[in-house]
N, C-alpha and C. Protein backbone atom coordinates (compact mmCIF):
# COMPACT_ATOMS: atom_id res chain seq x y z
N UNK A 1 92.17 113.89 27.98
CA UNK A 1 92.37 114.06 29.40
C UNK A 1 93.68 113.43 29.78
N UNK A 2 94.46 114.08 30.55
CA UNK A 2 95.52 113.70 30.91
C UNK A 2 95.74 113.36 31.77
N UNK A 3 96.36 112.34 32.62
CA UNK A 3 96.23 111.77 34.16
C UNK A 3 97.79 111.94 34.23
N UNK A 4 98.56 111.90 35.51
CA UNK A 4 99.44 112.33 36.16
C UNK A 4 100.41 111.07 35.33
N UNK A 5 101.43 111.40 34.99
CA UNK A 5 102.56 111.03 34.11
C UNK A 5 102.47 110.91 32.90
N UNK A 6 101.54 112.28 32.06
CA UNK A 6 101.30 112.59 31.19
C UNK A 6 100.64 110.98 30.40
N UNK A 7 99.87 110.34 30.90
CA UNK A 7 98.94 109.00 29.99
C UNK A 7 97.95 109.77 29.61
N UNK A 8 97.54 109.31 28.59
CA UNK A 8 96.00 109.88 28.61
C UNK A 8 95.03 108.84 28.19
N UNK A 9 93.60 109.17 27.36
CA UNK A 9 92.98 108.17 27.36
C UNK A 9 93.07 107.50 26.22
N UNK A 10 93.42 108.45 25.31
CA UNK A 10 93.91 108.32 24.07
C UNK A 10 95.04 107.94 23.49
N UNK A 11 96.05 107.51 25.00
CA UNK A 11 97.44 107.29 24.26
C UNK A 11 97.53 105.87 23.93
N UNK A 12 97.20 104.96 23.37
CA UNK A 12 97.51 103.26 22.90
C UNK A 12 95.86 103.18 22.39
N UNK A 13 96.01 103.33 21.37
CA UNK A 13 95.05 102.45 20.32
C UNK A 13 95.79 100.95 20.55
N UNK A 14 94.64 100.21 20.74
CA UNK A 14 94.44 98.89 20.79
C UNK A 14 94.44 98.14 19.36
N UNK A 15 95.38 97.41 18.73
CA UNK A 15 95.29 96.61 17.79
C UNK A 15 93.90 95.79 18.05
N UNK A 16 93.94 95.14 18.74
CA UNK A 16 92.67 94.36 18.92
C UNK A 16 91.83 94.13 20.44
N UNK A 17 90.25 94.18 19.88
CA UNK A 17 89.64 94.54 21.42
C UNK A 17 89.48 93.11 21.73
N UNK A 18 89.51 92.86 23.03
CA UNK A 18 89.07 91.22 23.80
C UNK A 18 87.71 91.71 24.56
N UNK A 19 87.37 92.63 24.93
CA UNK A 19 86.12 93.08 25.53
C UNK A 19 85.90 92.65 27.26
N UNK A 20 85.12 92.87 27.95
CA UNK A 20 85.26 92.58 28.87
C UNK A 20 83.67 91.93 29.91
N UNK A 21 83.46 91.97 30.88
CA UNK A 21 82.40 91.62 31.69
C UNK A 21 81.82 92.61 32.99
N UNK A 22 80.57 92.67 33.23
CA UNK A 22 80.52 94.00 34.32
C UNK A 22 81.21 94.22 35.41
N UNK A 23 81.69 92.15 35.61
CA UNK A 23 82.12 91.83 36.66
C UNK A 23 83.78 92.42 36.75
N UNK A 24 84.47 92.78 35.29
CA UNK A 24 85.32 92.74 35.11
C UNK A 24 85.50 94.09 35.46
N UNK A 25 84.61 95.27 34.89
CA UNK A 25 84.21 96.78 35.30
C UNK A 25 84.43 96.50 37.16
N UNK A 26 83.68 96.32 37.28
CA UNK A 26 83.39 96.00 38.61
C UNK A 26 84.90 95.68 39.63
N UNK A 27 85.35 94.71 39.54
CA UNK A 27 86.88 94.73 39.74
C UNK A 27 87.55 95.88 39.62
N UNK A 28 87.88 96.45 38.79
CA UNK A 28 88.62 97.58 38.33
C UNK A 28 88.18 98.84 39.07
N UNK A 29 86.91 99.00 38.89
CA UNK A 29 86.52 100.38 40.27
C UNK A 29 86.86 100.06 41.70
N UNK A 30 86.03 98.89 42.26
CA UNK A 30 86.26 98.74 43.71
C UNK A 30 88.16 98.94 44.21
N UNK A 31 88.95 98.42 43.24
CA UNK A 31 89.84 98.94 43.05
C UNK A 31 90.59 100.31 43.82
N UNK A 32 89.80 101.26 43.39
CA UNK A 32 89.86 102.71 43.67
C UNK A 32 89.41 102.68 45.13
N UNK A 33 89.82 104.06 45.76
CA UNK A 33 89.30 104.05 47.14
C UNK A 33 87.97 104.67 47.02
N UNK A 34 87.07 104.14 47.75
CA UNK A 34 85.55 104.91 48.21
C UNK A 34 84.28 104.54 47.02
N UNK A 35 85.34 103.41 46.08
CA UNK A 35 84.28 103.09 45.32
C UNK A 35 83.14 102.02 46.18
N UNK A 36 81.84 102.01 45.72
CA UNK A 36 81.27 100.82 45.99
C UNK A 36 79.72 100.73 45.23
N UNK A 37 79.51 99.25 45.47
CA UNK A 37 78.46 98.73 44.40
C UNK A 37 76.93 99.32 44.65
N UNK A 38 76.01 99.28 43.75
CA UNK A 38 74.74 100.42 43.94
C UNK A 38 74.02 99.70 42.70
N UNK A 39 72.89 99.96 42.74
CA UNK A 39 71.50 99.89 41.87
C UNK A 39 71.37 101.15 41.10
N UNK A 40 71.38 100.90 40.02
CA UNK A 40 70.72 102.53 39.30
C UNK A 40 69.87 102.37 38.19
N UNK A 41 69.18 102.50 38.08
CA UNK A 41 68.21 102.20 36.74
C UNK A 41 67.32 100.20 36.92
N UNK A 42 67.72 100.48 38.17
CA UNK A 42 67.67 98.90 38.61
C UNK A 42 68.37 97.65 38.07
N UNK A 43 69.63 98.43 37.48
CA UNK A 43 70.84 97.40 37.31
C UNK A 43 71.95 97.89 38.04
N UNK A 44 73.01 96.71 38.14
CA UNK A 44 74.27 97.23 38.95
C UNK A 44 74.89 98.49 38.81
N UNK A 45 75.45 98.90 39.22
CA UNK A 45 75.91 100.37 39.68
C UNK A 45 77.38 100.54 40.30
N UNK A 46 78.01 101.28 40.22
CA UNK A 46 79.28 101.66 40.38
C UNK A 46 79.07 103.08 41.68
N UNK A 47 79.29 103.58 42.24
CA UNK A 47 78.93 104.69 42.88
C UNK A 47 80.57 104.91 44.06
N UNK A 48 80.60 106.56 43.94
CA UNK A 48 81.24 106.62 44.87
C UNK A 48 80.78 108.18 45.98
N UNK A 49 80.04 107.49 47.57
CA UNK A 49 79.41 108.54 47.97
C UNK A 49 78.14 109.01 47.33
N UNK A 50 77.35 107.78 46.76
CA UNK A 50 76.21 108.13 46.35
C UNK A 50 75.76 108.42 45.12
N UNK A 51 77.64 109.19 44.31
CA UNK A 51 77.68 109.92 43.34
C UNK A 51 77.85 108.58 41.97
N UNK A 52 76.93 108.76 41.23
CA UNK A 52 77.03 108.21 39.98
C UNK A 52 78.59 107.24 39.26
N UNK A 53 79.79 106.48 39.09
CA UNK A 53 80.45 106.38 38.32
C UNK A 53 80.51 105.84 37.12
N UNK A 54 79.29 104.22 37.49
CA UNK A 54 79.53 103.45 35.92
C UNK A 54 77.85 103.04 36.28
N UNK A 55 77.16 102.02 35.08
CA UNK A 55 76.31 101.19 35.34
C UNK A 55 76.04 100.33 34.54
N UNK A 56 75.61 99.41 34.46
CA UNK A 56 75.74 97.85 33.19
C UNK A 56 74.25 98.13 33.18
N UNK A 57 73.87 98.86 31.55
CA UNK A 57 72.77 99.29 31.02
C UNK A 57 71.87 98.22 30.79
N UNK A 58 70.57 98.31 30.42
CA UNK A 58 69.55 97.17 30.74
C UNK A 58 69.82 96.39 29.70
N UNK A 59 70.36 96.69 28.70
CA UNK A 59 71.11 95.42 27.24
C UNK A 59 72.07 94.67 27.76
N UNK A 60 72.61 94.79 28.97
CA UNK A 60 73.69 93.81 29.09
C UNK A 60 74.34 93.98 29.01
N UNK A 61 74.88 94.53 27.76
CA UNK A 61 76.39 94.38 27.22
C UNK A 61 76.51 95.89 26.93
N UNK A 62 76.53 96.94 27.71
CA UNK A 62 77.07 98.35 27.30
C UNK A 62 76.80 98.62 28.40
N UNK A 63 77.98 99.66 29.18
CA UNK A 63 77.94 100.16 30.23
C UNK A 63 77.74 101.77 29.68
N UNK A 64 77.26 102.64 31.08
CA UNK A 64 76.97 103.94 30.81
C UNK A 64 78.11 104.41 31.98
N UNK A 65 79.17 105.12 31.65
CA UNK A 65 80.06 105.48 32.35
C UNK A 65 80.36 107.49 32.53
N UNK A 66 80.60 107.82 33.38
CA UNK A 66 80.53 109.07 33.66
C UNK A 66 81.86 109.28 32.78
N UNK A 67 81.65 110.38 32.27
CA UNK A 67 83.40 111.30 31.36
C UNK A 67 82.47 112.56 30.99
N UNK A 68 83.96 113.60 31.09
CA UNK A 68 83.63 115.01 30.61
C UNK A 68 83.59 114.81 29.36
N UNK A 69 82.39 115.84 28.22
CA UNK A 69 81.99 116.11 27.27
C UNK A 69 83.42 116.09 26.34
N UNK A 70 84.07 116.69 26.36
CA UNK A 70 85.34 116.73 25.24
C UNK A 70 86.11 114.99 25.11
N UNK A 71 86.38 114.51 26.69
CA UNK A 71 86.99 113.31 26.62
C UNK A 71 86.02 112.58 25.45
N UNK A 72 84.51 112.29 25.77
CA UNK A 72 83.27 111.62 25.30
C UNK A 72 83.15 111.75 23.75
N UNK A 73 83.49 113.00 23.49
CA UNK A 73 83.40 113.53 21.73
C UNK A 73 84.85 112.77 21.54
N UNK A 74 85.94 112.79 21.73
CA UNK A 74 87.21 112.63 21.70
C UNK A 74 87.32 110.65 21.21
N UNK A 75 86.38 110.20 22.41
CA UNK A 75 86.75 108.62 22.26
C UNK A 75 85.44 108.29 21.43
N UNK A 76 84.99 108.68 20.88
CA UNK A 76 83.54 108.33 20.06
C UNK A 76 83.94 109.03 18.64
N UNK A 77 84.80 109.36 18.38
CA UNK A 77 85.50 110.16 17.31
C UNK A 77 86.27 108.80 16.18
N UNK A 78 87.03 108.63 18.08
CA UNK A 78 88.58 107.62 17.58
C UNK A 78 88.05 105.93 17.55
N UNK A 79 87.12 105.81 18.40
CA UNK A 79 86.65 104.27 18.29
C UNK A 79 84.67 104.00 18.14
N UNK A 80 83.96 104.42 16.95
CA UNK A 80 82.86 104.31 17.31
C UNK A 80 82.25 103.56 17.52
N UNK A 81 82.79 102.13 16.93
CA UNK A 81 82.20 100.76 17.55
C UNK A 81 82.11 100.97 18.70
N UNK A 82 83.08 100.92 19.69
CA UNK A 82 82.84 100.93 20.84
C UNK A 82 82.29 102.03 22.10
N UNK A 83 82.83 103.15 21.35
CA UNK A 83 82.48 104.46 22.24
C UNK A 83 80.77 105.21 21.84
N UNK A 84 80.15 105.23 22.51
CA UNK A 84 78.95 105.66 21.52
C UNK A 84 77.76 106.33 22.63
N UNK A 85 76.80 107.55 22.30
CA UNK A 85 75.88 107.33 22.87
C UNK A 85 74.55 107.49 22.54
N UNK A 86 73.51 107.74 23.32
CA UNK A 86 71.94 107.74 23.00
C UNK A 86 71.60 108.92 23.26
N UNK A 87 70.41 109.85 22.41
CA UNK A 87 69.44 110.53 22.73
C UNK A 87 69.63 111.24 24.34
N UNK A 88 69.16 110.19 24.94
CA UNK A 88 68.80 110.35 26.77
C UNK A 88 70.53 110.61 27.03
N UNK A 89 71.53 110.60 26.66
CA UNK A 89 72.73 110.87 27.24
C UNK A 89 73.59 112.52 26.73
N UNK A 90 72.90 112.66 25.70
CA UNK A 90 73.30 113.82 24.99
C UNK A 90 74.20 114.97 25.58
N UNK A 91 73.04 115.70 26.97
CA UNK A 91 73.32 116.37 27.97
C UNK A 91 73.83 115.86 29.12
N UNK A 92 74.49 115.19 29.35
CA UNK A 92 75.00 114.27 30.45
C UNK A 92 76.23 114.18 30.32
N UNK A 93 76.71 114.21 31.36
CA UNK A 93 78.78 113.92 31.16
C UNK A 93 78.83 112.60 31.01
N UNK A 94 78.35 111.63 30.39
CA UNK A 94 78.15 109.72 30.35
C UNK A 94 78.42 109.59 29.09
N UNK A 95 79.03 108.03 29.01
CA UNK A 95 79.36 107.77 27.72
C UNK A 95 78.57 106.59 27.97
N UNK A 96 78.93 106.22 26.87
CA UNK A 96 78.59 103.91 26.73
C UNK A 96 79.34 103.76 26.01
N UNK A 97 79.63 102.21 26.67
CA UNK A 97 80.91 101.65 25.75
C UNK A 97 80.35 99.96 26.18
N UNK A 98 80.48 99.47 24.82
CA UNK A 98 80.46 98.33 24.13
C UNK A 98 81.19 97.44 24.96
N UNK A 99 81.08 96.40 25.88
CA UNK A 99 81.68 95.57 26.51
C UNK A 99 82.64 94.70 25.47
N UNK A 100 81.77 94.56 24.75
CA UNK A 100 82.48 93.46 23.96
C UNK A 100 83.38 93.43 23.47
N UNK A 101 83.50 94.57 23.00
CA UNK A 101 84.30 95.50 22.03
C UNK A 101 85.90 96.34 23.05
N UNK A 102 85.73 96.59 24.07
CA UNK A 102 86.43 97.45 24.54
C UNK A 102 87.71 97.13 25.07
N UNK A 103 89.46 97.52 24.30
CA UNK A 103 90.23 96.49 24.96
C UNK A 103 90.00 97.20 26.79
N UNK A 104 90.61 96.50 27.67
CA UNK A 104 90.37 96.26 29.07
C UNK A 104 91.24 97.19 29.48
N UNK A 105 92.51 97.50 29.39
CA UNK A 105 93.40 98.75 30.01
C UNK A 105 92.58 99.88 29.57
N UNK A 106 92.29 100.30 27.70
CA UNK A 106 91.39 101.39 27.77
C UNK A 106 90.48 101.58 28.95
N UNK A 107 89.53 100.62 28.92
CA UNK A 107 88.43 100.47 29.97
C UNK A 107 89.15 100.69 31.64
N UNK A 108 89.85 100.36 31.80
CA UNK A 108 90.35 100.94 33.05
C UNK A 108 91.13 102.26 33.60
N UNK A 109 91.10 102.83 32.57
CA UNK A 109 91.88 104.05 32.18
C UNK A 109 90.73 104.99 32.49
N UNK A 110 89.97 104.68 31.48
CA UNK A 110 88.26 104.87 31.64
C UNK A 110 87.72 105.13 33.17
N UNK A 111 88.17 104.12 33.46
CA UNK A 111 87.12 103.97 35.07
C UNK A 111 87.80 104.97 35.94
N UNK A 112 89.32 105.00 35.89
CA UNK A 112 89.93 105.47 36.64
C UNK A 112 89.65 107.21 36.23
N UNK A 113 89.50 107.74 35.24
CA UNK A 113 89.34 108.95 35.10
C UNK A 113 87.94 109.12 35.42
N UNK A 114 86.86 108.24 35.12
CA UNK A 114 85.33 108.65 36.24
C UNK A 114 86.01 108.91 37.36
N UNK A 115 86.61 107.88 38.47
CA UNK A 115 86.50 108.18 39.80
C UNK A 115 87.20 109.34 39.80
N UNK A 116 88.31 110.04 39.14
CA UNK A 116 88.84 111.05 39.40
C UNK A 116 87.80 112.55 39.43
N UNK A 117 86.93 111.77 38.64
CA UNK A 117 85.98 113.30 38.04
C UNK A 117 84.70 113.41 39.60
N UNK A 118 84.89 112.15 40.64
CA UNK A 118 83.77 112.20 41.39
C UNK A 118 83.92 111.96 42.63
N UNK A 119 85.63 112.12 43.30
CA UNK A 119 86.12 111.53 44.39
C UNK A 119 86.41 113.38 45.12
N UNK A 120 86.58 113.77 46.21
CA UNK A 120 86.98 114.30 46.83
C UNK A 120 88.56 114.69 46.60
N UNK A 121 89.09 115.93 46.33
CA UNK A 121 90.49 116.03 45.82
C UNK A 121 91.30 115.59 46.60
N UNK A 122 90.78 115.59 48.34
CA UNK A 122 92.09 114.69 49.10
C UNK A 122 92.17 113.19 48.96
N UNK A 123 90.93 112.72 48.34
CA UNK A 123 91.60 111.41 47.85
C UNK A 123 92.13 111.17 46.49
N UNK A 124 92.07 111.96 45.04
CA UNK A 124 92.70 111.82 44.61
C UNK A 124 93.98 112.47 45.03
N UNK A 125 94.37 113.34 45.65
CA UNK A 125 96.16 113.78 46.71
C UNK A 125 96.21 112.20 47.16
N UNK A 126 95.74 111.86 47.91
CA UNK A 126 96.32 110.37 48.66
C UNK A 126 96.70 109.37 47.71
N UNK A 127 95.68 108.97 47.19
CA UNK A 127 95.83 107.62 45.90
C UNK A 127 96.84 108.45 44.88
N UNK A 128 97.48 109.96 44.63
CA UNK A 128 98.57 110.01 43.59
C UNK A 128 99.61 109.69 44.37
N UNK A 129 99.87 110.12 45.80
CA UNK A 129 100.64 110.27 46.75
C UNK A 129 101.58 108.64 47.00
N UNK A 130 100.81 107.11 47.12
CA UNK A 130 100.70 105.81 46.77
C UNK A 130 99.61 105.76 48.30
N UNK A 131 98.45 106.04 48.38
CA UNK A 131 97.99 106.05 49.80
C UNK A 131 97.20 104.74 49.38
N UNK A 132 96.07 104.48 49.99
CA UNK A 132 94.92 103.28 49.85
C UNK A 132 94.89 102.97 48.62
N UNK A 133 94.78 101.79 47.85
CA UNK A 133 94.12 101.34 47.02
C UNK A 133 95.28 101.52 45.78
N UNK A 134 96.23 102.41 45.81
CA UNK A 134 96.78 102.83 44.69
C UNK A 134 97.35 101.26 43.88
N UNK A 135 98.20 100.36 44.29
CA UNK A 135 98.96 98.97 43.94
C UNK A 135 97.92 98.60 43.21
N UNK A 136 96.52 98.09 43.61
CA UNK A 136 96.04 97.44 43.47
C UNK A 136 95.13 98.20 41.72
N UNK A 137 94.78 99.02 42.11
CA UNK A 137 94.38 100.24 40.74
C UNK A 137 95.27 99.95 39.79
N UNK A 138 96.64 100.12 40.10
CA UNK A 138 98.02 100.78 38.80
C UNK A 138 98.19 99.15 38.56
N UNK A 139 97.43 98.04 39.01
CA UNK A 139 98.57 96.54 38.41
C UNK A 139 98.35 96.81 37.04
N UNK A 140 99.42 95.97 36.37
CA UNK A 140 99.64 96.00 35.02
C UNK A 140 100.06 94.61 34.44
């Protein structure tokens, strides 16, 4: 998947993963415009408009994150420690990924292509445009 200045999700293999925290997920979406926090499976939740983005699975340490089927085959190909899923996700545009394991720009790269896949196209036009939220999304 390619996001606007030709990055993709796949472009920087990570020499080494530092992994991250839900709280750290969590940061990184609210980030985005129209994200906000939710219950799903009766753990924390990511949601934007109701609509599904991330959720910190009942193990703790693996989130279930929304991505199209090719991205999902694509990063479970190139990193399977970390990229991986279950049975119950098969048919589902969701991945899981290994907290522990996952370097943190991947993972935000990540998040940022859920909200793209679940936001309204005039807000992704605004946030490419530099409208709400964009600074705070792109720090580096």
């Amino acid at each position: 998947m390619s996001r606007k200045g030709g990055e993709s999700l796949k472009s920087r293999r990570s020499p080494s993963a530092r992994g991250v925290t839900f709280e750290t997920v969590r940061e990184m979406a609210l980030a985005f415009p129209g994200v906000e926090d939710g219950v799903s499976y009766g753990t924390p939740a990511l949601k934007v408009r109701g609509k599904f983005l991330a959720r910190l699975r009942e193990d703790g340490t693996s989130l279930a994150i929304r991505v199209e089927f090719p991205v999902r085959e694509a990063l479970m190909q190139e990193e399977p420690a970390v990229f991986y899923i279950t049975d119950h996700y098969l048919n589902y545009p969701a991945l899981l990924v290994r907290l522990t394991q996952v370097h943190p720009e991947k993972l935000r790269r990540l998040v940022e292509h859920a909200w793209r896949s679940v936001v309204p196209a005039r807000l992704v036009r605004a946030f490419d445009d530099g409208g709400a939220g964009r600074k705070d999304a792109r720090r580096r």
